[in-house]
N, C-alpha and C. Protein backbone atom coordinates (compact mmCIF):
# COMPACT_ATOMS: atom_id res chain seq x y z
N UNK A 1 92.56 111.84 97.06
CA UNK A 1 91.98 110.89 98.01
C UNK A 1 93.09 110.06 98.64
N UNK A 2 93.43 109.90 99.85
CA UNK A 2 94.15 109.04 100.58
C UNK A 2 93.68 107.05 100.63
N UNK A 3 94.93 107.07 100.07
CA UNK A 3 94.54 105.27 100.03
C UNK A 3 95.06 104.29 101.00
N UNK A 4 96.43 104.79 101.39
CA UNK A 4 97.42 103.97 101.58
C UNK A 4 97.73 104.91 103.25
N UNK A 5 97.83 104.13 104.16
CA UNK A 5 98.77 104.62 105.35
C UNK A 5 99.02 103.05 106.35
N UNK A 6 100.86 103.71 106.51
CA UNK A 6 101.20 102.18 107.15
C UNK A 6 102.15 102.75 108.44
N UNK A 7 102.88 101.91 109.32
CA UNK A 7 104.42 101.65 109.26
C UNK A 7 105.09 100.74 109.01
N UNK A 8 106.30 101.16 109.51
CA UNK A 8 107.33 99.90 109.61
C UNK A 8 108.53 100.51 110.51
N UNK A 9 108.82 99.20 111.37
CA UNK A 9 110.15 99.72 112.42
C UNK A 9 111.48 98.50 111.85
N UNK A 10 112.22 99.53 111.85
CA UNK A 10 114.03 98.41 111.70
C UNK A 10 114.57 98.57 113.02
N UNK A 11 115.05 97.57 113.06
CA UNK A 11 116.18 97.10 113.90
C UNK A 11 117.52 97.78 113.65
N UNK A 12 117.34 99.04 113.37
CA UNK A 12 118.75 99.61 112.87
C UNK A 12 118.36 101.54 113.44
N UNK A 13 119.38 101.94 114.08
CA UNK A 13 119.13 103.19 114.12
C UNK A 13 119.00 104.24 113.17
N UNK A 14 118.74 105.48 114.11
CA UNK A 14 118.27 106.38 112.50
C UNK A 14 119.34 106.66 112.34
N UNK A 15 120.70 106.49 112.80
CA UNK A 15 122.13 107.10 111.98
C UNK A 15 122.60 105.80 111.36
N UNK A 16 122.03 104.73 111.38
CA UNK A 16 121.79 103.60 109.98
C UNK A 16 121.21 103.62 108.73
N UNK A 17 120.30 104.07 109.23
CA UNK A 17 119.21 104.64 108.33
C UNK A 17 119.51 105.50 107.23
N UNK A 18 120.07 106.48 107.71
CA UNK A 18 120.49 107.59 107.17
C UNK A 18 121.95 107.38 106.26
N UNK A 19 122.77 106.72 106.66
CA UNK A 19 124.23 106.27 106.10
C UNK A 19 123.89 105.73 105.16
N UNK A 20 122.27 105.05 104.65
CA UNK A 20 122.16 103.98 103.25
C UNK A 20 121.60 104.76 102.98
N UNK A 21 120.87 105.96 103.06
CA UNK A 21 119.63 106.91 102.69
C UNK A 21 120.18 106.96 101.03
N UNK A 22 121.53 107.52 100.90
CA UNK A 22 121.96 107.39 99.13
C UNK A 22 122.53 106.25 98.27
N UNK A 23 122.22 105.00 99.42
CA UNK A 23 122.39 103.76 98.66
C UNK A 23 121.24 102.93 98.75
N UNK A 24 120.42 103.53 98.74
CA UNK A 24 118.80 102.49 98.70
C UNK A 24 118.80 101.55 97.29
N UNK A 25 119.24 102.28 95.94
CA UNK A 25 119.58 101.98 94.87
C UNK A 25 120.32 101.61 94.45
N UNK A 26 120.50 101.11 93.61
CA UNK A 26 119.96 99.69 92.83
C UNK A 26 120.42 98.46 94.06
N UNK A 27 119.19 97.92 93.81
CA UNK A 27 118.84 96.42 94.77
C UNK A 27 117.78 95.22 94.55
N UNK A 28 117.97 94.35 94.63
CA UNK A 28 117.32 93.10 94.33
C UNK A 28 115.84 93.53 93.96
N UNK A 29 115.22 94.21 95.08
CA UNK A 29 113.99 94.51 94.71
C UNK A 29 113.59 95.58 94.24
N UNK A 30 114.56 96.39 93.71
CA UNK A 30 113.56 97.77 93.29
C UNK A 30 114.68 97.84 91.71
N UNK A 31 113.96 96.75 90.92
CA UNK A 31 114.35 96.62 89.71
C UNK A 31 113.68 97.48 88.24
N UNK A 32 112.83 98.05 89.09
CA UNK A 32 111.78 99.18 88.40
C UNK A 32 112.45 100.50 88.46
N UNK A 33 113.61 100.63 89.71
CA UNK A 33 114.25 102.43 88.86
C UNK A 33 115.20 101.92 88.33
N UNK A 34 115.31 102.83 87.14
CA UNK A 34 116.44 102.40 86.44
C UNK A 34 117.36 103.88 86.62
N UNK A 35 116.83 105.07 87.02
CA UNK A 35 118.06 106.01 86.95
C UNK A 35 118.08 107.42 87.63
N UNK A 36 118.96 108.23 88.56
CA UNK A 36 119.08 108.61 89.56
C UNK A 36 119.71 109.59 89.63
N UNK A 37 119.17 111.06 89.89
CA UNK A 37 119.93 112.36 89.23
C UNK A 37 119.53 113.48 90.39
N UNK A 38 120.30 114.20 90.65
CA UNK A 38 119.98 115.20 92.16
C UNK A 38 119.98 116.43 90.86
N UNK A 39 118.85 116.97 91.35
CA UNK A 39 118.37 118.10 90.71
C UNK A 39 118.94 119.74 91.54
N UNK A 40 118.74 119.16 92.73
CA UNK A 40 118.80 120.59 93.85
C UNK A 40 119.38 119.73 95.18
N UNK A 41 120.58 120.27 95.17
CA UNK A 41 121.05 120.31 97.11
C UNK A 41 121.79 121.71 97.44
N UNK A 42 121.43 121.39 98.97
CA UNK A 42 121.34 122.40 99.91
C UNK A 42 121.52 122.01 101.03
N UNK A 43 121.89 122.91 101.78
CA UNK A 43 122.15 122.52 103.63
C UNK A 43 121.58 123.89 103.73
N UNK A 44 119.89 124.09 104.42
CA UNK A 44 119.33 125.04 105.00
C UNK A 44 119.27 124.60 106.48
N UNK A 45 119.71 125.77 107.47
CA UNK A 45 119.68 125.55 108.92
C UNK A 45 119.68 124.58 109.13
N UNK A 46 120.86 123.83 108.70
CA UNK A 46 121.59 122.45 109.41
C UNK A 46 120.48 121.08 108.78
N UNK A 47 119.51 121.38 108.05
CA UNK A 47 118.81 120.81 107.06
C UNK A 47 119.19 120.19 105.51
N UNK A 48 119.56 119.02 105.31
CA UNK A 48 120.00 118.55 104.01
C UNK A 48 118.88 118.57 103.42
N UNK A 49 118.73 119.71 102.18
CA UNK A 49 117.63 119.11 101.26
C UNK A 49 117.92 119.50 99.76
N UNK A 50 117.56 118.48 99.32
CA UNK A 50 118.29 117.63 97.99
C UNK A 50 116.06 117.36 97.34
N UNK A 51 116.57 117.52 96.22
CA UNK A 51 115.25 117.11 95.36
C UNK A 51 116.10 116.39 94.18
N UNK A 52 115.68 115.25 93.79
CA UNK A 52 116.34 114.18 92.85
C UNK A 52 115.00 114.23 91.47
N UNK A 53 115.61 113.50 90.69
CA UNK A 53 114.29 113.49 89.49
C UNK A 53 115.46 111.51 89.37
N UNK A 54 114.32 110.61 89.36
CA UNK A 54 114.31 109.49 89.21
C UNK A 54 113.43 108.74 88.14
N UNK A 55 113.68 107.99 87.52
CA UNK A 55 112.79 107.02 86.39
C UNK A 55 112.91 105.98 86.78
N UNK A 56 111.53 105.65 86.65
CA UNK A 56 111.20 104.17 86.96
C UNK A 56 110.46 103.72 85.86
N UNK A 57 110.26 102.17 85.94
CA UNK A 57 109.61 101.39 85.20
C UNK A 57 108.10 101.23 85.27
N UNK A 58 106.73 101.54 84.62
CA UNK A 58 105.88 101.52 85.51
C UNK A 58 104.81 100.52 83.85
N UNK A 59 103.85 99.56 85.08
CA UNK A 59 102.90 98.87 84.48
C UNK A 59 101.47 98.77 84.84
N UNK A 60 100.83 98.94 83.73
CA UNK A 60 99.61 99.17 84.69
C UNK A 60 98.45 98.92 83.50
N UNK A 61 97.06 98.34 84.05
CA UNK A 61 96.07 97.44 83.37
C UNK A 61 95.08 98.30 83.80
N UNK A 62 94.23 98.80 82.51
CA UNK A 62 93.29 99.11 83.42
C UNK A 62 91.99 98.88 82.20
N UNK A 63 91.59 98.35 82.27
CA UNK A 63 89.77 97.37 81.29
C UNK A 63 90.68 96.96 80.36
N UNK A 64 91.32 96.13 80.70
CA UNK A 64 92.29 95.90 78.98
C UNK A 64 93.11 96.41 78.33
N UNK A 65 93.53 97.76 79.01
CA UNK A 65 94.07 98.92 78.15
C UNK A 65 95.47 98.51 79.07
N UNK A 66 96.78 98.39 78.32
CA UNK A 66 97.57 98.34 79.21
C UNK A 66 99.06 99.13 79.06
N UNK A 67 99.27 99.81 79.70
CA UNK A 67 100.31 101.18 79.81
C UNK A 67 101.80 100.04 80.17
N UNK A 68 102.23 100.56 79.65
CA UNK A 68 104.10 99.90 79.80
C UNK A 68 105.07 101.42 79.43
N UNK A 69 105.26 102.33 80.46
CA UNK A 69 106.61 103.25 80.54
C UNK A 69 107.58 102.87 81.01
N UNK A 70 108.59 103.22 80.10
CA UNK A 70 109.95 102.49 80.36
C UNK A 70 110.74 103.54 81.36
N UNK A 71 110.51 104.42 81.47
CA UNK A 71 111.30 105.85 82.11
C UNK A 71 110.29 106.94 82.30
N UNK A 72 109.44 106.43 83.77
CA UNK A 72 108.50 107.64 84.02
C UNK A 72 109.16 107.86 84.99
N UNK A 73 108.99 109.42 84.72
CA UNK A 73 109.75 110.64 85.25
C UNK A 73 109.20 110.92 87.29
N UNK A 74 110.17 110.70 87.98
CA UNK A 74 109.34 110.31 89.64
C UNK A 74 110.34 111.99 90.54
N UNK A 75 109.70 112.47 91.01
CA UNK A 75 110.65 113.73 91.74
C UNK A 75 110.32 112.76 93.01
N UNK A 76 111.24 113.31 93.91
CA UNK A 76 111.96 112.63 95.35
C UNK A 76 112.37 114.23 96.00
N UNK A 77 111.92 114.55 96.82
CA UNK A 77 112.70 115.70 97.54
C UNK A 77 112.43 115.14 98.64
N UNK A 78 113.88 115.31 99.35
CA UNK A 78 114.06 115.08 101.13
C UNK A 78 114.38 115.91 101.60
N UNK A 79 114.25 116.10 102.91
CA UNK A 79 114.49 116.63 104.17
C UNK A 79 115.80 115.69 105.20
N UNK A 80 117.17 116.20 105.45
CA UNK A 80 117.26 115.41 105.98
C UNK A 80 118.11 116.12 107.68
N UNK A 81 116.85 116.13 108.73
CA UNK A 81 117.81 116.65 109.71
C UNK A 81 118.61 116.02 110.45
N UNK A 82 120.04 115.66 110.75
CA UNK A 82 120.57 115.29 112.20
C UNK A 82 120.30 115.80 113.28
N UNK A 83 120.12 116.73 113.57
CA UNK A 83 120.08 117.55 114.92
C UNK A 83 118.73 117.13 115.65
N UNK A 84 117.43 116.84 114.43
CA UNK A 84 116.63 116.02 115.59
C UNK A 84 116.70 114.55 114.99
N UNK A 85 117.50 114.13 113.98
CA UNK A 85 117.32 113.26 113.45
C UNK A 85 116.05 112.33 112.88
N UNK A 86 115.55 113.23 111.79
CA UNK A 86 114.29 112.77 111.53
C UNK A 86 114.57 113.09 109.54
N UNK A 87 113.94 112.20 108.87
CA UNK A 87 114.03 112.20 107.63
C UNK A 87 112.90 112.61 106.76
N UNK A 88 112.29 113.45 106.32
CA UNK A 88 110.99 113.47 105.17
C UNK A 88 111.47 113.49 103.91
N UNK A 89 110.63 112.81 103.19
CA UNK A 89 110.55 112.84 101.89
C UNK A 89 109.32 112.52 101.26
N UNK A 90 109.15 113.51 100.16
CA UNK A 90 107.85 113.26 99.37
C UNK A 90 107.98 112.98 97.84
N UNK A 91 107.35 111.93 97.39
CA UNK A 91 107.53 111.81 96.04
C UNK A 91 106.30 111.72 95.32
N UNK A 92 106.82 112.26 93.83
CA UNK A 92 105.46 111.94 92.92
C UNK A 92 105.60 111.78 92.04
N UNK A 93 104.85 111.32 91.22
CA UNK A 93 105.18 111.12 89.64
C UNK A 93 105.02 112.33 88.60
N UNK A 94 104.91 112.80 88.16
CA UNK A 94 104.97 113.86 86.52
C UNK A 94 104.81 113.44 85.26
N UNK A 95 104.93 111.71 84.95
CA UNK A 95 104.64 111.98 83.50
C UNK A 95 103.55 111.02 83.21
N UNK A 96 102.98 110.39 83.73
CA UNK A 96 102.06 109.46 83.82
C UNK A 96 100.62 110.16 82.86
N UNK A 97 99.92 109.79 82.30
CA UNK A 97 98.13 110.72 81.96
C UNK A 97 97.26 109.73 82.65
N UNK A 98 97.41 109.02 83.68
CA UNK A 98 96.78 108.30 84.18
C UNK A 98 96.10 108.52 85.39
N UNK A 99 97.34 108.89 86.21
CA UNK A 99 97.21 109.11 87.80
C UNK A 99 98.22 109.99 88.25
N UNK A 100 98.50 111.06 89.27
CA UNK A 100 99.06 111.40 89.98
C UNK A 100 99.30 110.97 91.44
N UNK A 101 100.37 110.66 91.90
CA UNK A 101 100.26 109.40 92.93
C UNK A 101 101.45 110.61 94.01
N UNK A 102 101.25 110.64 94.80
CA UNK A 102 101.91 111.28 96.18
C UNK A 102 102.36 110.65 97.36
N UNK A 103 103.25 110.65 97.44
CA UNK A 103 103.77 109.39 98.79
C UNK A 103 104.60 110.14 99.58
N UNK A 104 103.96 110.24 101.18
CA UNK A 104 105.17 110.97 102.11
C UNK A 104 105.45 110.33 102.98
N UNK A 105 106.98 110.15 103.26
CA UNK A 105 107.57 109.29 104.57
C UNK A 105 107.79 110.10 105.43
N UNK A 106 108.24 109.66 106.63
CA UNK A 106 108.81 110.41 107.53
C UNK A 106 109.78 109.06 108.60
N UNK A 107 110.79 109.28 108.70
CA UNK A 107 111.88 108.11 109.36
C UNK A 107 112.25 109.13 110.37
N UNK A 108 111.96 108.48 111.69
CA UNK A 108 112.38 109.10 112.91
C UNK A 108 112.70 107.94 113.73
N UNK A 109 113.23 108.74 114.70
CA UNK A 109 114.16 107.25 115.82
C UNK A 109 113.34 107.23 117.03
N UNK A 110 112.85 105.76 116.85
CA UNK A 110 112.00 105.57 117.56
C UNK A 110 112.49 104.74 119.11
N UNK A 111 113.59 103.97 119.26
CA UNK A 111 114.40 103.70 119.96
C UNK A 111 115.59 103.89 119.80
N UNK A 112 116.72 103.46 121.06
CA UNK A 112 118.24 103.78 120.53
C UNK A 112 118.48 103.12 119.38
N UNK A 113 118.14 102.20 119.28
CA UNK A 113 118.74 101.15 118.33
C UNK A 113 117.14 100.60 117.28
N UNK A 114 116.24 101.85 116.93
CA UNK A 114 114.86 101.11 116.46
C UNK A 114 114.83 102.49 115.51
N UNK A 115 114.25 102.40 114.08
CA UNK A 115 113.82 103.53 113.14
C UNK A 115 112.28 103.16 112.82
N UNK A 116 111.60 104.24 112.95
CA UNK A 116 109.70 103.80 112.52
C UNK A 116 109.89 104.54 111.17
N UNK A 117 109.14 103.93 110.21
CA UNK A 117 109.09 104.76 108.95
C UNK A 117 107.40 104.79 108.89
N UNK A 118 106.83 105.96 108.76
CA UNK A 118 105.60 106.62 108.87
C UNK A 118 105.40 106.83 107.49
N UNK A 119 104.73 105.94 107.02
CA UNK A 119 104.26 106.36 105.60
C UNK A 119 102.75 106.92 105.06
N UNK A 120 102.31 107.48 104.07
CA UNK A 120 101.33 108.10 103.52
C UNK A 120 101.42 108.33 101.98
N UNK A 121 100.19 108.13 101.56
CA UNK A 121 99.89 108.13 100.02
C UNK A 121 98.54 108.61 99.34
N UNK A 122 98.32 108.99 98.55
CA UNK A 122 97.54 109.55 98.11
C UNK A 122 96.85 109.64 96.76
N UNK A 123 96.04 109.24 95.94
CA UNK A 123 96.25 109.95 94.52
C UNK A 123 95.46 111.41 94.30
N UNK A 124 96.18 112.10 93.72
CA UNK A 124 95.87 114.00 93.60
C UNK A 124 95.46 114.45 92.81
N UNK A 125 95.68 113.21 91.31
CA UNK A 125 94.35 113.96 90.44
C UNK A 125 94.30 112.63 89.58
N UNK A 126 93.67 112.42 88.51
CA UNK A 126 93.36 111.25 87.57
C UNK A 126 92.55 111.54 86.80
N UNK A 127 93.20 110.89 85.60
CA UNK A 127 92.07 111.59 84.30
C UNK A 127 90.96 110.20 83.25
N UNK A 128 90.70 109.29 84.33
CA UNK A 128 90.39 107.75 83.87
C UNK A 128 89.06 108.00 84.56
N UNK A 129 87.75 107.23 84.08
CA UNK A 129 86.31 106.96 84.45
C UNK A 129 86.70 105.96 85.64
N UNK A 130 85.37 106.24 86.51
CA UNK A 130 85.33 104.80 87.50
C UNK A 130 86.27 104.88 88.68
N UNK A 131 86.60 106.48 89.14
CA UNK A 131 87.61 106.65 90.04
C UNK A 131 87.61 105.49 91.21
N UNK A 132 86.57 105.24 91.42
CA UNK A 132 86.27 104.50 92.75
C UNK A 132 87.33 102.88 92.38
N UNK A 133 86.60 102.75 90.97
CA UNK A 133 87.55 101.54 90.66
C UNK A 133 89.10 101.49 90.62
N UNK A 134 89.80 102.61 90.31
CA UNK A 134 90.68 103.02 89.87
C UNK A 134 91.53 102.99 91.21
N UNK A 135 90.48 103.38 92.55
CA UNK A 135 91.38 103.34 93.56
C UNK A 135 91.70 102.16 94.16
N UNK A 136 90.43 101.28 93.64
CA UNK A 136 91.13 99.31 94.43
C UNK A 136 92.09 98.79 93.79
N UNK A 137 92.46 99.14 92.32
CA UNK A 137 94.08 98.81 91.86
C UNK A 137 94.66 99.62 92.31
N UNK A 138 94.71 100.63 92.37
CA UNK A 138 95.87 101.47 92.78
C UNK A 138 96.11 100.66 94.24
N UNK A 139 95.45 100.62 95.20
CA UNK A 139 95.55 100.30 97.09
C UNK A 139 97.03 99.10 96.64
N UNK A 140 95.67 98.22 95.44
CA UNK A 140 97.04 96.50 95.46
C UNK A 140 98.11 97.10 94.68
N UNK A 141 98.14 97.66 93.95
CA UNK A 141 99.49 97.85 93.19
C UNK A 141 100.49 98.68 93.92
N UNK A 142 100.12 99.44 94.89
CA UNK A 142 101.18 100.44 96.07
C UNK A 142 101.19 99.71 97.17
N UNK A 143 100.30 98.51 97.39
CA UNK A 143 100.97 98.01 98.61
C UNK A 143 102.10 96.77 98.32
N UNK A 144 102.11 96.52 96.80
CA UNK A 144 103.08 95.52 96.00
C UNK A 144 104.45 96.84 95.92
N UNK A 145 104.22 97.58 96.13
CA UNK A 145 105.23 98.19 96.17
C UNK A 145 106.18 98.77 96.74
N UNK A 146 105.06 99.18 97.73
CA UNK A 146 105.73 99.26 99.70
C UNK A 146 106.15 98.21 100.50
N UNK A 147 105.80 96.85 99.80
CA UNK A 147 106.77 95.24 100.15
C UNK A 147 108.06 95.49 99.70
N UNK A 148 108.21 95.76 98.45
CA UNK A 148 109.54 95.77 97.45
C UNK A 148 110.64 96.71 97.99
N UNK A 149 110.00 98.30 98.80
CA UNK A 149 110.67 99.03 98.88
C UNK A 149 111.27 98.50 100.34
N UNK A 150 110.10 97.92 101.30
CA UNK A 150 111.06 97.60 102.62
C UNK A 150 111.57 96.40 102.51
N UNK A 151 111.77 95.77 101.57
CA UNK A 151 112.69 94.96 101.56
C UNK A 151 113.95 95.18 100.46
N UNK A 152 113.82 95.96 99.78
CA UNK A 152 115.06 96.61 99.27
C UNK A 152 115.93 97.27 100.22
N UNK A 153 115.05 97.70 101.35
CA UNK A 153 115.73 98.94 102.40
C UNK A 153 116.48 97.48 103.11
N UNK A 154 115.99 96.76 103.70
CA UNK A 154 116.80 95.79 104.34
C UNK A 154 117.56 94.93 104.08
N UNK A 155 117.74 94.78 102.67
CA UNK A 155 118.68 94.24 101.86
C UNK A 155 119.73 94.91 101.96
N UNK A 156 119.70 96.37 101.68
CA UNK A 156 120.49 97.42 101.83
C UNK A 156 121.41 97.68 103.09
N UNK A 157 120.54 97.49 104.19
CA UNK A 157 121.16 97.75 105.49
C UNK A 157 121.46 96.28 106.28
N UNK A 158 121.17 95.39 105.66
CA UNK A 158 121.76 94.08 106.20
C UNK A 158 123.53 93.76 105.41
N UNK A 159 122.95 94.24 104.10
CA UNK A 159 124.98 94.48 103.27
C UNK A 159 125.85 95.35 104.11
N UNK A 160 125.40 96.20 104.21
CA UNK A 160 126.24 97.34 105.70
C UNK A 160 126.54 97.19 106.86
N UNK A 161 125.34 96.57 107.18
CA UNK A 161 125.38 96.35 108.80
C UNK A 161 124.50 95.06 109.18
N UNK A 162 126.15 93.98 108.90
CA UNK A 162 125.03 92.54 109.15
C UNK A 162 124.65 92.19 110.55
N UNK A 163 123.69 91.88 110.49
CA UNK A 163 122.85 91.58 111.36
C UNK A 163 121.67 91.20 111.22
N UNK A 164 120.74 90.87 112.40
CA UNK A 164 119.05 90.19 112.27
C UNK A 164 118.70 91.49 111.83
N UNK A 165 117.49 91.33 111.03
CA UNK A 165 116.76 91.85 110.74
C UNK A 165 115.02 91.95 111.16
N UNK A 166 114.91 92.73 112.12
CA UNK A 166 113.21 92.63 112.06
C UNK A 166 112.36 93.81 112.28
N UNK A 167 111.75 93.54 111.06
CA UNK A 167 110.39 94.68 110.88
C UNK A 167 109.13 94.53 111.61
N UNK A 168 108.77 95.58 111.80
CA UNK A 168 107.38 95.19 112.37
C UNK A 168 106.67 96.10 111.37
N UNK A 169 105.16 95.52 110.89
CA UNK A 169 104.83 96.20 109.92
C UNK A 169 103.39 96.38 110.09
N UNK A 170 102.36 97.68 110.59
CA UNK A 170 101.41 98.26 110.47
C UNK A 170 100.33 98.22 109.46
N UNK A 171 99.54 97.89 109.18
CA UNK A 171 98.85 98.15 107.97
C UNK A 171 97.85 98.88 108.15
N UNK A 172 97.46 99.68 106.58
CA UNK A 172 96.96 100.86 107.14
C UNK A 172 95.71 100.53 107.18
N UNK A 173 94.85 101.35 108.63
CA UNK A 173 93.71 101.38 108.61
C UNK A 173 92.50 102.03 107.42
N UNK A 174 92.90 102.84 106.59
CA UNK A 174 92.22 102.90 105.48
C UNK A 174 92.18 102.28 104.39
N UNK A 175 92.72 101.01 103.94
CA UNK A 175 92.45 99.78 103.60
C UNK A 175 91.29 99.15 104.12
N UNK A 176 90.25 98.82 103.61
CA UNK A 176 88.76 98.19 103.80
C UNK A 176 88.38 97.10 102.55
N UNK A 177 89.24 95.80 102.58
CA UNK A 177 89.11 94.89 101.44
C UNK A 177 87.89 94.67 101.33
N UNK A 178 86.55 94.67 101.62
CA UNK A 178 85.21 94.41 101.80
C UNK A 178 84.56 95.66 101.12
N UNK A 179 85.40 96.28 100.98
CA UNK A 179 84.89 97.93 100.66
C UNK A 179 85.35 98.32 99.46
N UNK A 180 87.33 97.53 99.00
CA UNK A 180 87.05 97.46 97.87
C UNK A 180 86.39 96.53 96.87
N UNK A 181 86.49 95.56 97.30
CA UNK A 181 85.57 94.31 96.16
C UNK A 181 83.95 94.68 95.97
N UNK A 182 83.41 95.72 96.86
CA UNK A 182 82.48 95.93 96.88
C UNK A 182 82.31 97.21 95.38
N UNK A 183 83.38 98.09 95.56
CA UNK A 183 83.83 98.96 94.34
C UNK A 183 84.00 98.04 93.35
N UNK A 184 84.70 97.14 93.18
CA UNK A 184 85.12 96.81 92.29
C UNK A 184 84.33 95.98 91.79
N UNK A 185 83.11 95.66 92.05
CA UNK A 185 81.72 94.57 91.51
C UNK A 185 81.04 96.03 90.80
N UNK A 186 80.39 96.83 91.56
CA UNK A 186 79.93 98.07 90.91
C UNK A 186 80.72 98.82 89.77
N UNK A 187 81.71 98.71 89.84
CA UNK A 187 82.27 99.34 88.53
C UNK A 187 82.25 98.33 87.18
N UNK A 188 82.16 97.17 87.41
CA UNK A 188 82.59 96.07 86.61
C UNK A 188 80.80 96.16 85.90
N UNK A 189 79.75 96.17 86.90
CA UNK A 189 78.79 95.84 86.63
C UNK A 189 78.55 97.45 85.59
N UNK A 190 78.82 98.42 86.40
CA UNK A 190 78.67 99.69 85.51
C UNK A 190 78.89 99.45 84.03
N UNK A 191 80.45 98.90 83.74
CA UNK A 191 80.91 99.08 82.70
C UNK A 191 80.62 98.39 81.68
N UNK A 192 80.84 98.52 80.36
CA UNK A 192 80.02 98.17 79.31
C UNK A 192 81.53 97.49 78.24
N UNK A 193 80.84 96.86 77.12
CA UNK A 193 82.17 96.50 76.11
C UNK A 193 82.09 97.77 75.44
N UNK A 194 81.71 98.92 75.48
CA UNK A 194 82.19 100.04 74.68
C UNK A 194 82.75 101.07 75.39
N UNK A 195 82.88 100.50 76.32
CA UNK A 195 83.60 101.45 77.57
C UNK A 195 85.33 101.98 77.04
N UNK A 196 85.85 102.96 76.98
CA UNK A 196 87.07 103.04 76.80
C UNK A 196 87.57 104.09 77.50
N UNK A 197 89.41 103.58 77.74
CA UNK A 197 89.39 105.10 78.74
C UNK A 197 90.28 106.44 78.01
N UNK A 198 89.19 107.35 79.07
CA UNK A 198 89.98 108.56 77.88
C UNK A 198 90.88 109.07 79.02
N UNK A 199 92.28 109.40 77.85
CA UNK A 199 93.18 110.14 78.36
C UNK A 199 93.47 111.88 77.62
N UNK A 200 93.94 112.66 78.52
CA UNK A 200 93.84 114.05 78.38
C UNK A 200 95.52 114.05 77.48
N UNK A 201 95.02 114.67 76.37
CA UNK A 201 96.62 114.83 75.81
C UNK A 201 97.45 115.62 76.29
């Protein structure tokens, strides 16, 4: 099910963009990966593509039950062309029994001097009761996270290339806060004190 779709434009071109693309990490705000490993690179038809395996820190509440991984396992594969100068990358998680979470960017140059980052998200499978509920934390907890990441990115590219900084930032139309509190009263009311959640070993 699709939860999440946004943008965001920098004040920095896409051959800015691209020069921090392997220094996004480690930065003020993205204190949740802790570690950073290229699995697969390649240059196909003038195409950089590299698949990384990354760990992050991940927290998460769900009826009381509360998950703390210190090193969940995140794949990252990019795309990276110059020739039209456009960037994809898709990431997901692997070790979670909770959720499978899917996130695809796409960074293209949107002026001489302007980058749009086109984002998309998803969750692809989940093994927890109350999906509906499951998706109004998930919306707040990935959009707490898509703050962190564009402002890690501009932290990043303001150390490189000082200058103003300004984003313009989209929010996605499939966000319906009225729609989730409305989920999230029905699930609450559903649920019971013997409610527990099962996970698939």
């Amino acid at each position: 099910m699709k939860f999440f779709e946004g943008t965001d434009v920098f004040n920095y071109s896409w051959l800015q963009i691209a020069d921090i693309f392997w220094l996004r990490y480690p930065n003020p705000f993205s204190k949740h990966v802790r570690t950073e490993d290229v699995l697969y690179r390649e240059v196909e038809d003038g195409v950089l593509h590299t698949k990384r395996l990354l760990t992050k820190t991940v927290r998460f509440s769900y009826f009381g039950y509360n998950v703390n991984i210190k090193n969940e396992p995140i794949i990252e594969e990019s795309f990276i062309d110059p020739r039209n100068q456009t960037i994809k990358t898709s990431t997901w998680n692997v070790g979670t029994a909770i959720a499978q979470v899917k996130e695809v960017c796409y960074y293209r140059k949107k002026e001489d001097h302007n980058t749009i980052i086109e984002r998309k998200a998803w969750i692809e499978k989940t093994k927890l009761y109350l999906p509906g509920f499951l998706e109004s934390i998930m919306i707040r907890r990935f959009q707490k996270s898509v703050q962190k990441t564009r402002k890690g990115l501009e932290y990043v590219l303001a150390n490189k290339y000082p200058s103003a900084i300004h984003v313009e930032s989209k929010p996605s139309p499939f966000i319906d806060t009225d729609k989730i509190r409305e989920k999230a009263k029905k699930a609450k009311e559903m649920a019971t004190p013997k409610t527990v959640p099962i996970f698939a070993a």
